[in-house]
Protein backbone atom coordinates (compact mmCIF):
# COMPACT_ATOMS: atom_id res chain seq x y z
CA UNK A 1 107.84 72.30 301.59
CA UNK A 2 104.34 72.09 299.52
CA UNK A 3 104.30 68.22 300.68
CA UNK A 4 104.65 68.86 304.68
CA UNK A 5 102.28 71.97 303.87
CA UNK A 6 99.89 69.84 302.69
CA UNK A 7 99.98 67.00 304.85
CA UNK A 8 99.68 69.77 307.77
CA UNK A 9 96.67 71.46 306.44
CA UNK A 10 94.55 68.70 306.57
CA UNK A 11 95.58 67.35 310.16
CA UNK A 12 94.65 71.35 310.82
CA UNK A 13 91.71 71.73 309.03
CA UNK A 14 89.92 68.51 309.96
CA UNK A 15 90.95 69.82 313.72
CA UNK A 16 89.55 73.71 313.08
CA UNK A 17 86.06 72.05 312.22
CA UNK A 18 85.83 69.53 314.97
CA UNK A 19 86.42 72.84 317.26
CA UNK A 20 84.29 74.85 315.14
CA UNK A 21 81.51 74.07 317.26
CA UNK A 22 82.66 74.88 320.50
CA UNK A 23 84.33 78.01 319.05
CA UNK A 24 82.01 80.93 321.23
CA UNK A 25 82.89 78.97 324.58
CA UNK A 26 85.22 80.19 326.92
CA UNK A 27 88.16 81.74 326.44
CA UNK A 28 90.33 78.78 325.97
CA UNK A 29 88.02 76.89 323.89
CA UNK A 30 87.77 80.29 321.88
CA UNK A 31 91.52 80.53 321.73
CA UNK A 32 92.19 77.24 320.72
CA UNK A 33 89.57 77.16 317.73
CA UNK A 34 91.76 80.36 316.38
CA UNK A 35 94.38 79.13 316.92
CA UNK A 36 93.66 75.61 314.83
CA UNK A 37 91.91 77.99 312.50
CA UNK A 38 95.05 80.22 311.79
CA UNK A 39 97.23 76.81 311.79
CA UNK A 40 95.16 75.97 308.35
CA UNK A 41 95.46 79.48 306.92
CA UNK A 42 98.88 80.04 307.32
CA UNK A 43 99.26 76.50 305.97
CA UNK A 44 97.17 77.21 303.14
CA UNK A 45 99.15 80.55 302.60
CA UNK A 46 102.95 78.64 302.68
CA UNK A 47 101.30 76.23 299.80
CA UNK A 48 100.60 79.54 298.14
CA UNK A 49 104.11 80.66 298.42
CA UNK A 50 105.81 77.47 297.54
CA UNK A 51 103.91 78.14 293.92
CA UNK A 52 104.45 81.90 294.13
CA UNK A 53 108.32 81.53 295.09
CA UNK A 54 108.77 79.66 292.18
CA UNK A 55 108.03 83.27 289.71
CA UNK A 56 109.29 85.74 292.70
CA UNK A 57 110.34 86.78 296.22
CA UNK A 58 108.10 88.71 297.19
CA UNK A 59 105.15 85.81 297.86
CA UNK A 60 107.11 85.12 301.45
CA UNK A 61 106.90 88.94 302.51
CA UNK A 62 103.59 88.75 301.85
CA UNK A 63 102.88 85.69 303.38
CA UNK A 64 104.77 86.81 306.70
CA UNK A 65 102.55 89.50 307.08
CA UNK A 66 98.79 88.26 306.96
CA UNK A 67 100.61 85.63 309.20
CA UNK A 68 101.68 88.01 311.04
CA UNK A 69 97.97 89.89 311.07
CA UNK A 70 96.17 86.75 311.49
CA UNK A 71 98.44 86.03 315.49
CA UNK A 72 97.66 89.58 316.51
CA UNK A 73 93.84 89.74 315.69
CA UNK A 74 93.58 86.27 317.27
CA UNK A 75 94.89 87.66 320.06
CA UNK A 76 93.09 90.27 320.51
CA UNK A 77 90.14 88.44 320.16
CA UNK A 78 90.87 86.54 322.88
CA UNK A 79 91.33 89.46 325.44
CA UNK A 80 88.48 91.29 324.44
């Protein structure tokens, strides 16, 4: 899991800062620059509970949720 994580993150990453630029276009181009953006934080945040898992359960809940938080805020975002 931490491997494919990791490998994932940077294909996202290097992706959410070739957008980062064009990130306060339109809609779509706004949209897809979260949605790269949130790609490397919930990858970041699945490393985190691959270590975390290791001491307790709980590091998945948590993970779910700002997961969770980050897709509904994006989308927001975009409607507004």
């Amino acid at each position: 899991m931490s491997m494919i994580a990791f490998l994932a993150l940077s294909a996202n990453l290097g992706v959410a800062v070739l957008l980062y630029a064009f990130r306060s276009g339109g809609a779509s181009m706004h949209s897809v620059w979260l949605c790269s953006r949130n790609d490397a934080i919930g990858n970041l945040l699945v490393l985190l509970a691959a270590w975390g898992v290791l001491q307790q359960v709980w590091p998945d809940l948590v993970v779910a949720g700002l997961m969770g938080t980050l897709g509904l805020t994006a989308a927001l975002s975009v409607v507004r």
